[in-house]
N, C-alpha and C. Protein backbone atom coordinates (compact mmCIF):
# COMPACT_ATOMS: atom_id res chain seq x y z
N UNK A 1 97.13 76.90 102.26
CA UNK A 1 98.38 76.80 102.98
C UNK A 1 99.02 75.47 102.57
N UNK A 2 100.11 75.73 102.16
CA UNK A 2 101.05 73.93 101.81
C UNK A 2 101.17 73.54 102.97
N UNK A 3 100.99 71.90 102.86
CA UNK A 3 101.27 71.30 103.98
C UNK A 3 102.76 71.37 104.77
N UNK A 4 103.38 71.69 104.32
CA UNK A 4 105.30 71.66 104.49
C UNK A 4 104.91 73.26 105.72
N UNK A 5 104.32 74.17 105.02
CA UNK A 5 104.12 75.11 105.91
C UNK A 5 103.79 75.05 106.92
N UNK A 6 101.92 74.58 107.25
CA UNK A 6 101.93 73.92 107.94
C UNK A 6 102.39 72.91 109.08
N UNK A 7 102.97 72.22 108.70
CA UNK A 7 103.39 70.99 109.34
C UNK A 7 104.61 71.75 109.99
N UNK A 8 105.19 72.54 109.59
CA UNK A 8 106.41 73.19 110.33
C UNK A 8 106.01 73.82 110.95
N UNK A 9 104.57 74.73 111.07
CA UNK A 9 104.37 75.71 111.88
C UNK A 9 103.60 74.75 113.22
N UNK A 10 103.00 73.65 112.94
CA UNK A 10 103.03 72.81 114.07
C UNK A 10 104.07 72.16 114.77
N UNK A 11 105.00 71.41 113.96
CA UNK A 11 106.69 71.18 114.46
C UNK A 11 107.10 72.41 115.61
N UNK A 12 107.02 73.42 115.00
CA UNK A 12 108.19 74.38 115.72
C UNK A 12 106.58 75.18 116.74
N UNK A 13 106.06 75.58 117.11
CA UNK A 13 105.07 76.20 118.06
C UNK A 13 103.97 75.65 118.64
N UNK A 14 103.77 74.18 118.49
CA UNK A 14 102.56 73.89 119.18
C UNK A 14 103.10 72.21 120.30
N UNK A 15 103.03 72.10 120.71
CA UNK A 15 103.27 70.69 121.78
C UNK A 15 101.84 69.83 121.88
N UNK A 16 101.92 68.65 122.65
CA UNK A 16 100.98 68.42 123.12
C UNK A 16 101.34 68.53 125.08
N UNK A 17 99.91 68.92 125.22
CA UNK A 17 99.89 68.71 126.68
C UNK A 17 98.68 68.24 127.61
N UNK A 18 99.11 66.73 127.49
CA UNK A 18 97.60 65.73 127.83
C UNK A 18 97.26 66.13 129.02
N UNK A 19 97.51 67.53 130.01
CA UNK A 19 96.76 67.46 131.04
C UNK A 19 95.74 68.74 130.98
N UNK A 20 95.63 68.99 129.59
CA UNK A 20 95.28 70.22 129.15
C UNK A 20 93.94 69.97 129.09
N UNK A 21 92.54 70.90 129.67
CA UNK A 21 90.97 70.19 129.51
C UNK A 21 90.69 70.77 128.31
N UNK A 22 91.16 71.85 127.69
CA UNK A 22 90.78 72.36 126.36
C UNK A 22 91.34 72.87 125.34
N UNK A 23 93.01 72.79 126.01
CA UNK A 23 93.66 73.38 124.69
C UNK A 23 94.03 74.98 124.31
N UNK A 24 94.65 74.56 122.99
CA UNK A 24 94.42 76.38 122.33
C UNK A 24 93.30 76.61 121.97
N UNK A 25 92.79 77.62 121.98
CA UNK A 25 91.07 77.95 121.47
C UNK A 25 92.04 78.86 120.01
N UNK A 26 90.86 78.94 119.65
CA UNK A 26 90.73 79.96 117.95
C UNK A 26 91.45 81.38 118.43
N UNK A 27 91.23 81.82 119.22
CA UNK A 27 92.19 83.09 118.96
C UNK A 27 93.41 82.64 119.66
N UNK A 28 93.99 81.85 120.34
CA UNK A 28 95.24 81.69 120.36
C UNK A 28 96.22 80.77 119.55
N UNK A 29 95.28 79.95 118.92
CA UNK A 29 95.93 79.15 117.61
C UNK A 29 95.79 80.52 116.30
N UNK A 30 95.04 80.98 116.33
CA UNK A 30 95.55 82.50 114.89
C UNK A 30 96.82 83.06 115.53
N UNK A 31 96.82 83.68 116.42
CA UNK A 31 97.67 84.61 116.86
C UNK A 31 99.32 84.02 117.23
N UNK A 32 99.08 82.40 117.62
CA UNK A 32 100.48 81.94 117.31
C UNK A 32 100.86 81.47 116.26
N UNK A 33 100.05 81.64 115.26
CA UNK A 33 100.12 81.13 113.87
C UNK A 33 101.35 82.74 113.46
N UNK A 34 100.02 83.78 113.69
CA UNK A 34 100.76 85.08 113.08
C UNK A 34 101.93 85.45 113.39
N UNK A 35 102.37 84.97 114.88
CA UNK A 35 103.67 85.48 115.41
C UNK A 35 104.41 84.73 114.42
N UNK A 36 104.86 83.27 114.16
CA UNK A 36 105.26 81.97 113.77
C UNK A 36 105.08 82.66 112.53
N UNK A 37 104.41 83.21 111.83
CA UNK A 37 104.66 83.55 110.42
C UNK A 37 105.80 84.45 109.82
N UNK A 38 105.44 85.57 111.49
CA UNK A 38 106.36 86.72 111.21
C UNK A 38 107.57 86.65 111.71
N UNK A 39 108.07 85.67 112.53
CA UNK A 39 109.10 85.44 113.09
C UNK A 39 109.81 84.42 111.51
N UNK A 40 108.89 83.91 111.14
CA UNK A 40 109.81 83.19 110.06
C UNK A 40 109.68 83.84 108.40
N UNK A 41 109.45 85.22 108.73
CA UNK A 41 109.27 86.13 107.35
C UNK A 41 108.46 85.21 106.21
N UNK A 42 107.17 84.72 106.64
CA UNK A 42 106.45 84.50 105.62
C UNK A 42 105.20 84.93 105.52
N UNK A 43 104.58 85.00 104.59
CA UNK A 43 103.23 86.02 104.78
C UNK A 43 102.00 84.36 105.82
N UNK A 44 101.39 84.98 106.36
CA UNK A 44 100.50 84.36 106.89
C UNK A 44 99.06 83.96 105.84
N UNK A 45 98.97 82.94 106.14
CA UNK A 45 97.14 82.56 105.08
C UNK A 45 96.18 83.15 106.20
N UNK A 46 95.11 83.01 105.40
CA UNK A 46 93.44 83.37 106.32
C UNK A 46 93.74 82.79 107.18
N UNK A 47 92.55 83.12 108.14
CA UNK A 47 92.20 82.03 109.24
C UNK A 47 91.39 81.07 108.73
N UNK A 48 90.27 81.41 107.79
CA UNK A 48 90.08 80.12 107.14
C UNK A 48 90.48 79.34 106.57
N UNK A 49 91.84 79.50 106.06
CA UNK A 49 92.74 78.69 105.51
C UNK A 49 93.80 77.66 106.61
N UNK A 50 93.68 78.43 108.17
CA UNK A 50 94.21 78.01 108.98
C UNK A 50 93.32 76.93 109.42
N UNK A 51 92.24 77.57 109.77
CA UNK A 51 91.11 76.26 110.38
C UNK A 51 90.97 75.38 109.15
N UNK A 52 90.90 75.22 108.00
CA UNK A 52 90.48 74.22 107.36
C UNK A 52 92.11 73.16 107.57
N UNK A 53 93.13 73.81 107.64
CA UNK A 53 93.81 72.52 107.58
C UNK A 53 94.26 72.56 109.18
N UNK A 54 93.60 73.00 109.88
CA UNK A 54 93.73 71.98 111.50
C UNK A 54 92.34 71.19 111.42
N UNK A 55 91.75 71.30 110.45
CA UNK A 55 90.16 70.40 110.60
C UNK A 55 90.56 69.33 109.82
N UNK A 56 91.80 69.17 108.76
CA UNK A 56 92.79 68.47 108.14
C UNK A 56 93.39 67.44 108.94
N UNK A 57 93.89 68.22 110.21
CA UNK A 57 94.78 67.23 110.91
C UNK A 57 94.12 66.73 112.49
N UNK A 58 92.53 66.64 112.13
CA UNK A 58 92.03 66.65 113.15
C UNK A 58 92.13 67.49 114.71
N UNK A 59 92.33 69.14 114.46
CA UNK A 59 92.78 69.85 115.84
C UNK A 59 91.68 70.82 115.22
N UNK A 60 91.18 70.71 116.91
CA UNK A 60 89.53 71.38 116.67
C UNK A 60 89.99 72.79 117.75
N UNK A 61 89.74 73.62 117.11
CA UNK A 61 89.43 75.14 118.16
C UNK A 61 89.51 74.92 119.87
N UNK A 62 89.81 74.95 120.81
CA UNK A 62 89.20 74.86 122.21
C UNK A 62 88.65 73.01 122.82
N UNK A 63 89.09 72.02 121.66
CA UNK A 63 88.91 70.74 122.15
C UNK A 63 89.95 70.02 121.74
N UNK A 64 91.26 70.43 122.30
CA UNK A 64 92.13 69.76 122.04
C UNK A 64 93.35 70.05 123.31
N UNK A 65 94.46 69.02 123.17
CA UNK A 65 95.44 69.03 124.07
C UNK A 65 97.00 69.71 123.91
N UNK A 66 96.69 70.77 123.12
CA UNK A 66 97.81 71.40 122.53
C UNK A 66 98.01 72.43 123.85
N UNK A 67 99.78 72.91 123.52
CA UNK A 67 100.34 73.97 124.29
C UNK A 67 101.14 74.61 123.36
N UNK A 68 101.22 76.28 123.81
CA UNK A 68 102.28 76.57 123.20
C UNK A 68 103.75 76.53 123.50
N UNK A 69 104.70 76.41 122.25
CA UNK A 69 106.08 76.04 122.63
C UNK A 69 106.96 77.20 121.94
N UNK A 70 108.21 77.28 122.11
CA UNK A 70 109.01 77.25 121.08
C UNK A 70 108.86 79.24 120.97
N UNK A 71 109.84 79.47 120.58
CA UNK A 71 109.84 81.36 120.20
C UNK A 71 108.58 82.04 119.23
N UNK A 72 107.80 81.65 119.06
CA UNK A 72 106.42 82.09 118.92
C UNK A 72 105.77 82.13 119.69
N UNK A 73 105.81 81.04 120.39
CA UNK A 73 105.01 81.20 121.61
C UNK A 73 105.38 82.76 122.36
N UNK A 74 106.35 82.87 122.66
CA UNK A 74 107.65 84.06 124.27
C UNK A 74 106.83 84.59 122.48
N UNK A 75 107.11 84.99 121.21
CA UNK A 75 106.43 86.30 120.83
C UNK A 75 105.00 86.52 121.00
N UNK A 76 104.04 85.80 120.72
CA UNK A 76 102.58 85.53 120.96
C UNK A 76 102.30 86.49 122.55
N UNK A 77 103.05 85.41 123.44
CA UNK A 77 102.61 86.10 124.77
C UNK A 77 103.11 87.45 125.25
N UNK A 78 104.25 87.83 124.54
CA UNK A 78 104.66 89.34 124.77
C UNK A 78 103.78 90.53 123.90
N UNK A 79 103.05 89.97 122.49
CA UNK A 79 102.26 90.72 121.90
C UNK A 79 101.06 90.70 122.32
N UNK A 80 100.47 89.61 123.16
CA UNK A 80 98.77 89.60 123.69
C UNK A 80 99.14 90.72 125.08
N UNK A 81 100.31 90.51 125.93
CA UNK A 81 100.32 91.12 127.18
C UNK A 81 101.46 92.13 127.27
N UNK A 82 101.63 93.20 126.20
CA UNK A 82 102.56 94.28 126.22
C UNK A 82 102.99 94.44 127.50
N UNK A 83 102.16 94.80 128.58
CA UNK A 83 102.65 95.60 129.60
C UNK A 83 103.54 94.38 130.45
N UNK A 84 103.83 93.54 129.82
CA UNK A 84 105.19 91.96 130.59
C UNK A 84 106.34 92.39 130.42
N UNK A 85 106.59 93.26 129.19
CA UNK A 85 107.72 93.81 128.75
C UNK A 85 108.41 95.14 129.70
């Protein structure tokens, strides 16, 4: 994954939120990755390609202070919980 990619897909869908005890875990950092991909018509990398560059920018699975933000997020949570719609 280029970092420009990256770094935008953190810019635009992830926050911090220091009152957070654990964060996004691994399946909700993939899955707002995928929305964030498809909302911005680009093909998505692995997930191993995802975890190696949040292990890049020091953001670990489930030990961190991230939230989701931004119109990936409102897609993420309408695709995990169909029946909201």
């Amino acid at each position: 994954m280029s970092t420009t990619h990256f770094d935008d897909f953190l810019a635009q869908s992830v926050s911090a939120d220091p009152g957070s005890d654990t964060g996004l875990n691994r399946e909700e950092l993939f899955g707002l990755y995928t929305s964030w991909c498809a909302l911005n018509a680009c093909p998505p990398e692995s997930a191993e390609a995802l975890w190696h560059a949040l292990k890049e920018k020091g953001i670990i699975p489930g030990k961190n202070t991230l939230a989701m933000t931004g119109p990936a997020a409102a897609d993420y949570i309408l695709s995990s919980a169909p029946n909201l719609t």
